[in-house]
PDB file of N, CA and C in Angstrom:
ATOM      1  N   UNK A   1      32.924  35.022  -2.928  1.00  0.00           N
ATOM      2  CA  UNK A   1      32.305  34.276  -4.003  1.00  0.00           C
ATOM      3  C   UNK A   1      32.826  32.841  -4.066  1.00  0.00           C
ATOM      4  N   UNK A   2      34.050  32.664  -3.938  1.00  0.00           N
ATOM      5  CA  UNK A   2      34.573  30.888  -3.857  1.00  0.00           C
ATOM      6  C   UNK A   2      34.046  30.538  -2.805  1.00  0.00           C
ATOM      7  N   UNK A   3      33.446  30.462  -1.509  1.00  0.00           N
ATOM      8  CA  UNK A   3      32.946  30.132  -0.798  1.00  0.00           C
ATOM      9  C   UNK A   3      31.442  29.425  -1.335  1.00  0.00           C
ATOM     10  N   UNK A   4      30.845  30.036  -2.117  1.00  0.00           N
ATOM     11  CA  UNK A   4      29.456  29.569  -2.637  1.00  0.00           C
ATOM     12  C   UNK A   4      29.589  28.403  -3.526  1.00  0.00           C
ATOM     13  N   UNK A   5      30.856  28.311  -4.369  1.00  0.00           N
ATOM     14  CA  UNK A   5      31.047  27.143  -5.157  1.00  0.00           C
ATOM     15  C   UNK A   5      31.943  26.424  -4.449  1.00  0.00           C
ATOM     16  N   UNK A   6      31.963  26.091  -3.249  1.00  0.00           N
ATOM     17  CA  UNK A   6      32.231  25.082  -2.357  1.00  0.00           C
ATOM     18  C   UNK A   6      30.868  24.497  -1.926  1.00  0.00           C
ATOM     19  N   UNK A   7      29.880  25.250  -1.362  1.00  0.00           N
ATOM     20  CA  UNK A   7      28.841  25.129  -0.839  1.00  0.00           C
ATOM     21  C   UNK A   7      28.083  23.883  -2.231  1.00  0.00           C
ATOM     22  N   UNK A   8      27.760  24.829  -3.174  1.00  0.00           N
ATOM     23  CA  UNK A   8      27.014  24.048  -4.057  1.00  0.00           C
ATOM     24  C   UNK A   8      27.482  22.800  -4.768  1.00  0.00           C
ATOM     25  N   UNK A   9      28.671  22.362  -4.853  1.00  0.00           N
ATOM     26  CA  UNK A   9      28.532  20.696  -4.780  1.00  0.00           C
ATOM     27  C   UNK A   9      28.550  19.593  -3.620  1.00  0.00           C
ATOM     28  N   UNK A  10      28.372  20.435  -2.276  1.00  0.00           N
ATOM     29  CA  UNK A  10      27.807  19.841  -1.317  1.00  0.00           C
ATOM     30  C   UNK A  10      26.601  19.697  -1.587  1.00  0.00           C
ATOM     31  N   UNK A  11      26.043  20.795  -1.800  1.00  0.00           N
ATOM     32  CA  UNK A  11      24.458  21.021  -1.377  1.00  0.00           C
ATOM     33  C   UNK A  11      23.752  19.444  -2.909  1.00  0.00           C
ATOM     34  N   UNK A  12      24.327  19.505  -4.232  1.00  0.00           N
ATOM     35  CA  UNK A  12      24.183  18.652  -5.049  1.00  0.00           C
ATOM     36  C   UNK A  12      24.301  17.155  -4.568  1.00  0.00           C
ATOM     37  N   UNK A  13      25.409  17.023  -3.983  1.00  0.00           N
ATOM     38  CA  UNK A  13      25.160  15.575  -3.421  1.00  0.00           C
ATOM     39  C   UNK A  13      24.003  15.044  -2.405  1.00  0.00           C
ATOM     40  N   UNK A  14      23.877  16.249  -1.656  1.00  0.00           N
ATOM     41  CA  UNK A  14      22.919  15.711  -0.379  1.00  0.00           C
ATOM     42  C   UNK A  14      21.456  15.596  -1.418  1.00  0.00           C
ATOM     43  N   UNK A  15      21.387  17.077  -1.986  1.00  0.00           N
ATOM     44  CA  UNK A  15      20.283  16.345  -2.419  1.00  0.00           C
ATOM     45  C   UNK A  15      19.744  15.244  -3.581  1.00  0.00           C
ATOM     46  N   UNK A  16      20.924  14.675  -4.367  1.00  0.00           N
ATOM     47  CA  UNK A  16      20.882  13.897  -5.033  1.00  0.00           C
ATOM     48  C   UNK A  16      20.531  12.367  -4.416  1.00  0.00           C
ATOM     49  N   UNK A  17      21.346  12.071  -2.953  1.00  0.00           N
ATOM     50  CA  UNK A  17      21.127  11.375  -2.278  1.00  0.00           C
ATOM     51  C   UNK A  17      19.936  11.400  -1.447  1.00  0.00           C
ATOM     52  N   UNK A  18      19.351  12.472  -1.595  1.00  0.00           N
ATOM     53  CA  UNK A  18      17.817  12.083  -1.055  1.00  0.00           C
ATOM     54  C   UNK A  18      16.861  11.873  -1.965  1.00  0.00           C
ATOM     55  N   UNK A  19      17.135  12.496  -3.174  1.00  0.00           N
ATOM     56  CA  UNK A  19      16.353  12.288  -4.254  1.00  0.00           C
ATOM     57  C   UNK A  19      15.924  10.473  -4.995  1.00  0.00           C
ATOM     58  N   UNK A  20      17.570   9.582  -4.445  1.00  0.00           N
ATOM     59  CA  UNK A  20      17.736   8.013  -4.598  1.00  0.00           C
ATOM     60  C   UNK A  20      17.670   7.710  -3.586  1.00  0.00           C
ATOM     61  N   UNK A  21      17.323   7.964  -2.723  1.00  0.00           N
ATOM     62  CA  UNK A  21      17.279   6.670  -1.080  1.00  0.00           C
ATOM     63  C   UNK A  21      15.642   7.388  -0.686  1.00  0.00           C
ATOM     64  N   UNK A  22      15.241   8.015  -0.574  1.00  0.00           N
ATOM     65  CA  UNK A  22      13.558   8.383   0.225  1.00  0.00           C
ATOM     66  C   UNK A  22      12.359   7.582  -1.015  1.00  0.00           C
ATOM     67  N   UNK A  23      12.340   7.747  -2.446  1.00  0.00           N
ATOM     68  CA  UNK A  23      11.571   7.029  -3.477  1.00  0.00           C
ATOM     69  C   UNK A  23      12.119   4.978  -2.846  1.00  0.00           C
ATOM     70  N   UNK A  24      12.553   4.486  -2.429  1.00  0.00           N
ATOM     71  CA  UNK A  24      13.123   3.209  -1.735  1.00  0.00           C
ATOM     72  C   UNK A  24      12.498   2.633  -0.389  1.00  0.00           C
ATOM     73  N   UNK A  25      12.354   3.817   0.357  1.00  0.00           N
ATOM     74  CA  UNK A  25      12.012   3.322   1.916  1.00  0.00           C
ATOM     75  C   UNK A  25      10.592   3.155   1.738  1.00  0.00           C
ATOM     76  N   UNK A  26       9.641   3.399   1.307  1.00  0.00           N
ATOM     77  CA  UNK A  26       8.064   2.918   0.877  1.00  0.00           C
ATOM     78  C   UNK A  26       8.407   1.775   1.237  1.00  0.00           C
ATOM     79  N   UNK A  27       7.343   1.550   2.561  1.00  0.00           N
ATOM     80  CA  UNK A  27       7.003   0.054   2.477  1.00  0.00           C
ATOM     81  C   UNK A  27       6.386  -0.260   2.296  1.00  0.00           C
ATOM     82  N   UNK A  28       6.214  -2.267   2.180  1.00  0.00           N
ATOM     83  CA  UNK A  28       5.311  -2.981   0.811  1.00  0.00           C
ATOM     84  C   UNK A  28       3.606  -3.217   1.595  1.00  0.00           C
ATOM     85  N   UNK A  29       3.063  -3.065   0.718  1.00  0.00           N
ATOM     86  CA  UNK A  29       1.351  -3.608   1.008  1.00  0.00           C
ATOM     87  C   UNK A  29       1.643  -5.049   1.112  1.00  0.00           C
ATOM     88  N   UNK A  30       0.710  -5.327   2.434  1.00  0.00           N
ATOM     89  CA  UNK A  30       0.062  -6.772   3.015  1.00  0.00           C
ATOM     90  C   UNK A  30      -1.109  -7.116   2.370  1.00  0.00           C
ATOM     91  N   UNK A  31      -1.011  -7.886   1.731  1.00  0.00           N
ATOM     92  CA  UNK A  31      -2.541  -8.157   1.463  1.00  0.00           C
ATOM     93  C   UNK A  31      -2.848  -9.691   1.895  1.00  0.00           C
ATOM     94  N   UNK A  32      -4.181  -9.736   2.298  1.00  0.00           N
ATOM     95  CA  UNK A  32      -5.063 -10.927   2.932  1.00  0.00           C
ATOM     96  C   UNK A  32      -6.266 -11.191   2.431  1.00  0.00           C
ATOM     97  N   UNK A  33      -7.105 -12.170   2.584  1.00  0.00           N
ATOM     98  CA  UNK A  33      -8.197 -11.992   1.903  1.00  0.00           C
ATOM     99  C   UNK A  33      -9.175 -11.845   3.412  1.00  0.00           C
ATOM    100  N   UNK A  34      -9.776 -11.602   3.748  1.00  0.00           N
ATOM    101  CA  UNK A  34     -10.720 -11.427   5.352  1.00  0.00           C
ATOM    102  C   UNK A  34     -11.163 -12.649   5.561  1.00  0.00           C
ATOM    103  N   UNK A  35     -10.645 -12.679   6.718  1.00  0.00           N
ATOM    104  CA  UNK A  35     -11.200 -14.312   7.807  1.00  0.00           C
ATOM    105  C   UNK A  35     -12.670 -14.352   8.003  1.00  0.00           C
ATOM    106  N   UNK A  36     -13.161 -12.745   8.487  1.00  0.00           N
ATOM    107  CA  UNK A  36     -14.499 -12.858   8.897  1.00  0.00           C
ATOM    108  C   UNK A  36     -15.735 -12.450   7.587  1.00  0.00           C
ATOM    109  N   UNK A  37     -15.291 -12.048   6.737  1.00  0.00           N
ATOM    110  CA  UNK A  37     -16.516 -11.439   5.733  1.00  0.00           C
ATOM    111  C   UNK A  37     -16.501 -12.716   5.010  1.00  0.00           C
ATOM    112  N   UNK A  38     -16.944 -13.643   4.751  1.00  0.00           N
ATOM    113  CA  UNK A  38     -16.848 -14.688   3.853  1.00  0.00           C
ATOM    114  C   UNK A  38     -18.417 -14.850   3.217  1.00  0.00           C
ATOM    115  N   UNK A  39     -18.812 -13.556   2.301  1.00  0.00           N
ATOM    116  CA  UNK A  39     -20.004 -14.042   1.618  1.00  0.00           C
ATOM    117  C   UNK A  39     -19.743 -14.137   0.192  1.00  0.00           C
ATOM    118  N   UNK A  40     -21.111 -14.691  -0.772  1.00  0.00           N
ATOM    119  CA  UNK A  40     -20.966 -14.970  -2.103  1.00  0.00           C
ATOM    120  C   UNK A  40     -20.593 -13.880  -2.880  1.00  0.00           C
ATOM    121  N   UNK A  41     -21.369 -12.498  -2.531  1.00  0.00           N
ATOM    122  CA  UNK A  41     -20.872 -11.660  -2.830  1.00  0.00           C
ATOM    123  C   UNK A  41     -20.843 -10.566  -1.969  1.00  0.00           C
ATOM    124  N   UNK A  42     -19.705  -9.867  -2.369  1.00  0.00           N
ATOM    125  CA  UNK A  42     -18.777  -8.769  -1.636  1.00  0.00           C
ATOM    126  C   UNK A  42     -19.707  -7.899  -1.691  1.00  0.00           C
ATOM    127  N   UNK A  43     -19.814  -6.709  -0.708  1.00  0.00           N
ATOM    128  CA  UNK A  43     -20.182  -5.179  -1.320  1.00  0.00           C
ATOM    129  C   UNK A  43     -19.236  -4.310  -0.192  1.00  0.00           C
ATOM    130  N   UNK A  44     -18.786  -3.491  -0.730  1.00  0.00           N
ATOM    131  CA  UNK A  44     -17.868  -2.106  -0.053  1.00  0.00           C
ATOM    132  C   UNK A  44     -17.907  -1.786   1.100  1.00  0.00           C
ATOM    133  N   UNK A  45     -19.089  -1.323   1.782  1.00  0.00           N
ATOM    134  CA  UNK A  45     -19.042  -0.910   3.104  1.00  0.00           C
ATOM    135  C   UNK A  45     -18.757  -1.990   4.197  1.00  0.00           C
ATOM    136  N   UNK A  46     -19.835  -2.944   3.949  1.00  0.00           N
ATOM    137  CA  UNK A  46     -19.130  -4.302   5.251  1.00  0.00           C
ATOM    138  C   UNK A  46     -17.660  -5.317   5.220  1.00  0.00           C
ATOM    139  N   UNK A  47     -17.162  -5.002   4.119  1.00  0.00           N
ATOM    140  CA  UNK A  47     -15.750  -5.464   3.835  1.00  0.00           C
ATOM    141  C   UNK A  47     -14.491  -4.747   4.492  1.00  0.00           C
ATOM    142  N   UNK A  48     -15.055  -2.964   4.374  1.00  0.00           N
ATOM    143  CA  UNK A  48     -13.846  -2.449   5.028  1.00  0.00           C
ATOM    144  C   UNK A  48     -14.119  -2.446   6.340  1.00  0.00           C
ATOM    145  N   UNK A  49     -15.276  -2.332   6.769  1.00  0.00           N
ATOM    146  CA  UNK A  49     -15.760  -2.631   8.611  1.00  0.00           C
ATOM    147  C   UNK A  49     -14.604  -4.125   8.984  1.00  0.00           C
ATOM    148  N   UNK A  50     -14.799  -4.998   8.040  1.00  0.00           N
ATOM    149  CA  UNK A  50     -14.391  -6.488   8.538  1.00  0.00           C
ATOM    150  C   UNK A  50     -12.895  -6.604   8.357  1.00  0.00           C
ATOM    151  N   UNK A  51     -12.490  -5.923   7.503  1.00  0.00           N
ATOM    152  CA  UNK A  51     -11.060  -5.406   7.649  1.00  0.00           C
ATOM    153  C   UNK A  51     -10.273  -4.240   8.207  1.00  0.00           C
ATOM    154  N   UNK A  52     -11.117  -3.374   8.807  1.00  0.00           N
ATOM    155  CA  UNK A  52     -10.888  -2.593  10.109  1.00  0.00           C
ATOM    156  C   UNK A  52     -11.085  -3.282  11.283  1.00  0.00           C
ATOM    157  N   UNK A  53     -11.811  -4.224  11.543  1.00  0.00           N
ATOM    158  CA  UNK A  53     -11.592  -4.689  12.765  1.00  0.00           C
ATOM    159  C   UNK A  53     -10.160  -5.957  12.746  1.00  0.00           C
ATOM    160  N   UNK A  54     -10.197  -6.497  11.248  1.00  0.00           N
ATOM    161  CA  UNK A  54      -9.106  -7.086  11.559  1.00  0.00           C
ATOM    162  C   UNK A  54      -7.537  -6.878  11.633  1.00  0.00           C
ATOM    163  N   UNK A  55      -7.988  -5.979  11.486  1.00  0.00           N
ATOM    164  CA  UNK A  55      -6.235  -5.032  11.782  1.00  0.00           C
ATOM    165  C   UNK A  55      -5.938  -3.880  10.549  1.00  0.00           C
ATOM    166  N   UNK A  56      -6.857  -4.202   9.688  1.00  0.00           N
ATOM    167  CA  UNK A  56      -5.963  -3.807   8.550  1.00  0.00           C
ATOM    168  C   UNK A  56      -6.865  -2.333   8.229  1.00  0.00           C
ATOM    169  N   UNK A  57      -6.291  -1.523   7.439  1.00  0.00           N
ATOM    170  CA  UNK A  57      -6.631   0.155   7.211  1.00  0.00           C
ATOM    171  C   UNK A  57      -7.562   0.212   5.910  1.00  0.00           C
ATOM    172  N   UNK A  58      -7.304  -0.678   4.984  1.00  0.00           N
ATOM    173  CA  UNK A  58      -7.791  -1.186   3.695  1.00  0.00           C
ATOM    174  C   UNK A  58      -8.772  -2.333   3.221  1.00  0.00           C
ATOM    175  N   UNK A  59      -9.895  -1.754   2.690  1.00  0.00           N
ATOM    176  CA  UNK A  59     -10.433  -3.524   1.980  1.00  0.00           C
ATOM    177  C   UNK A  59     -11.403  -2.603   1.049  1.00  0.00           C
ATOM    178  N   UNK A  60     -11.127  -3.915  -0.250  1.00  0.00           N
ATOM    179  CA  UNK A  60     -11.706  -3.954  -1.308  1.00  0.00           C
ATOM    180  C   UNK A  60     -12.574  -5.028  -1.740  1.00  0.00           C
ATOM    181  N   UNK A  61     -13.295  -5.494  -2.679  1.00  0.00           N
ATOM    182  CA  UNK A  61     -13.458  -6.716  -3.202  1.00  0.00           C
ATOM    183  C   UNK A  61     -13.347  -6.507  -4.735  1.00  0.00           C
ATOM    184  N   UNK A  62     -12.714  -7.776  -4.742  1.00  0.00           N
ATOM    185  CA  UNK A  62     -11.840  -7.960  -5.881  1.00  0.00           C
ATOM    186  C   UNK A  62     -12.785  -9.609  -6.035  1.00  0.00           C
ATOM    187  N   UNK A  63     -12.948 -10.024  -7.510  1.00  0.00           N
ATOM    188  CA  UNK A  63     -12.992 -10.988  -8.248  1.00  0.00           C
ATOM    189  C   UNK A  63     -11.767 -11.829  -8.211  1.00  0.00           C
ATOM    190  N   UNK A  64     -12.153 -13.278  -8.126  1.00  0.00           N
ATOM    191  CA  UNK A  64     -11.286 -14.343  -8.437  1.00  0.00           C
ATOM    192  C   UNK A  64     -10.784 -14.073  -9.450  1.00  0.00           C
ATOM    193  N   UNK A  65      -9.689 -14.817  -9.699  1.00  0.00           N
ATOM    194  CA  UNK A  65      -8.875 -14.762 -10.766  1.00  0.00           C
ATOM    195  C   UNK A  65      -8.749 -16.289 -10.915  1.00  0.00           C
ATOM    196  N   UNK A  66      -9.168 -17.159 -10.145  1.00  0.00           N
ATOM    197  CA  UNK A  66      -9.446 -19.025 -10.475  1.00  0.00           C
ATOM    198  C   UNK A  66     -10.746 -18.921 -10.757  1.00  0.00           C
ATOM    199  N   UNK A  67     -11.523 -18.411 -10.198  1.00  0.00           N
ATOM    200  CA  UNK A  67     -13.197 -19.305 -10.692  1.00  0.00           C
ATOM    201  C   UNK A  67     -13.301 -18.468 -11.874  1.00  0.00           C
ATOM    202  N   UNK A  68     -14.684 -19.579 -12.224  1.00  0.00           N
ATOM    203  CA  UNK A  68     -15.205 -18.902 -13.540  1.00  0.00           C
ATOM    204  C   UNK A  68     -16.614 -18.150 -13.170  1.00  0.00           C
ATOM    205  N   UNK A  69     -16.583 -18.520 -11.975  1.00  0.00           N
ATOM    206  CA  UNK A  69     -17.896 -17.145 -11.786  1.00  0.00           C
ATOM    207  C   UNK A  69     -17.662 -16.464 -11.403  1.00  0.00           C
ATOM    208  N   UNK A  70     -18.285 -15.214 -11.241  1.00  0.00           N
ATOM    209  CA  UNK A  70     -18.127 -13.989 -10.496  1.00  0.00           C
ATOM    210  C   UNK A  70     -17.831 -13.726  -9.245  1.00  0.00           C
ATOM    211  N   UNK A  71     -17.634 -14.823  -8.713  1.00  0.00           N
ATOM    212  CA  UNK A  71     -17.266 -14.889  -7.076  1.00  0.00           C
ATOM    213  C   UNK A  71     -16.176 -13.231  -6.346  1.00  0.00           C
ATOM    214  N   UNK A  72     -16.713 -12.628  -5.753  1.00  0.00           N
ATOM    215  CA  UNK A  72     -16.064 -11.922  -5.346  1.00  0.00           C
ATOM    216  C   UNK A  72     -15.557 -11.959  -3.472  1.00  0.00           C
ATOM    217  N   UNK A  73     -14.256 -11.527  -3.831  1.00  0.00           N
ATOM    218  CA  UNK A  73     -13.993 -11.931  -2.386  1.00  0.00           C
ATOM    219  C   UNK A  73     -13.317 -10.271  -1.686  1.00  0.00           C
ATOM    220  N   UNK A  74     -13.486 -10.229  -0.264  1.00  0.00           N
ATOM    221  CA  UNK A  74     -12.870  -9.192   0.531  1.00  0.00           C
ATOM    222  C   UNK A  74     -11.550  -9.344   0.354  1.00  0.00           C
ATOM    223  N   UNK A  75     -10.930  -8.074   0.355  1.00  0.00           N
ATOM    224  CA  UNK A  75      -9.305  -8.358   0.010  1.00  0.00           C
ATOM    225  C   UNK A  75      -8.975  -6.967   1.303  1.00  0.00           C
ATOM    226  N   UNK A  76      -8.444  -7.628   2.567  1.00  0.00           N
ATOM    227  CA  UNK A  76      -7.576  -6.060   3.463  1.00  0.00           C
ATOM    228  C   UNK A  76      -6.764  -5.826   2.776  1.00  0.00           C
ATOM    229  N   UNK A  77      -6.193  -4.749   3.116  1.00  0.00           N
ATOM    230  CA  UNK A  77      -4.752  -4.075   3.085  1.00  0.00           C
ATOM    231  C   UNK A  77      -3.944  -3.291   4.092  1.00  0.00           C
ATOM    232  N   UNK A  78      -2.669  -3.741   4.522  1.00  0.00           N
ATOM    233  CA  UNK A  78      -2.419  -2.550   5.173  1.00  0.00           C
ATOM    234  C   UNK A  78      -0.654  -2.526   5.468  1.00  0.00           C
ATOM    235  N   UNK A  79       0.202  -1.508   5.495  1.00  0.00           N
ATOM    236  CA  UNK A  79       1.508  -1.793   5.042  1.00  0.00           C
ATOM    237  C   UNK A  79       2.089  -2.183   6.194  1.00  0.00           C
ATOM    238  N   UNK A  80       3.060  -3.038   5.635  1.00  0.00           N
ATOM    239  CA  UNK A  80       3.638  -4.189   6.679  1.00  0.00           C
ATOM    240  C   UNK A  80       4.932  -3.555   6.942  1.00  0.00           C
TER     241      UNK A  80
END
């Protein structure tokens, strides 16, 4: 039986230490806006084509956040 309560504040550290270092190693999103889709307005399917060919795994269109019109632009993504 003392053998098991040796074991279990090993076993507590390791996994405490994986529990704080694996939530950390996530790496960060790239984001770009697309070189090649450059229209007035965005729509879904030809944005992620234009950001699959440009490297990236991700695209959305997202609205300016400077203009005052509705301008929407292609946004890739993909983790760096």
């Amino acid at each position: 039986m003392e053998v098991h309560k040796v074991k279990m504040p090993g076993l507590c550290l390791v996994l405490l230490m994986a529990a704080l270092l694996l939530p950390g190693s996530e790496g960060k999103i790239c984001k770009e806006y697309s070189k090649t889709y450059t229209v007035s307005e965005c729509t879904s399917e030809p944005c992620v084509e234009h950001c699959h060919n440009e490297g990236f795994t991700e695209g959305e269109c997202k609205t300016s956040e400077y203009e005052l019109d509705d301008y929407r632009f292609c946004l890739c993504k993909k983790h760096c």
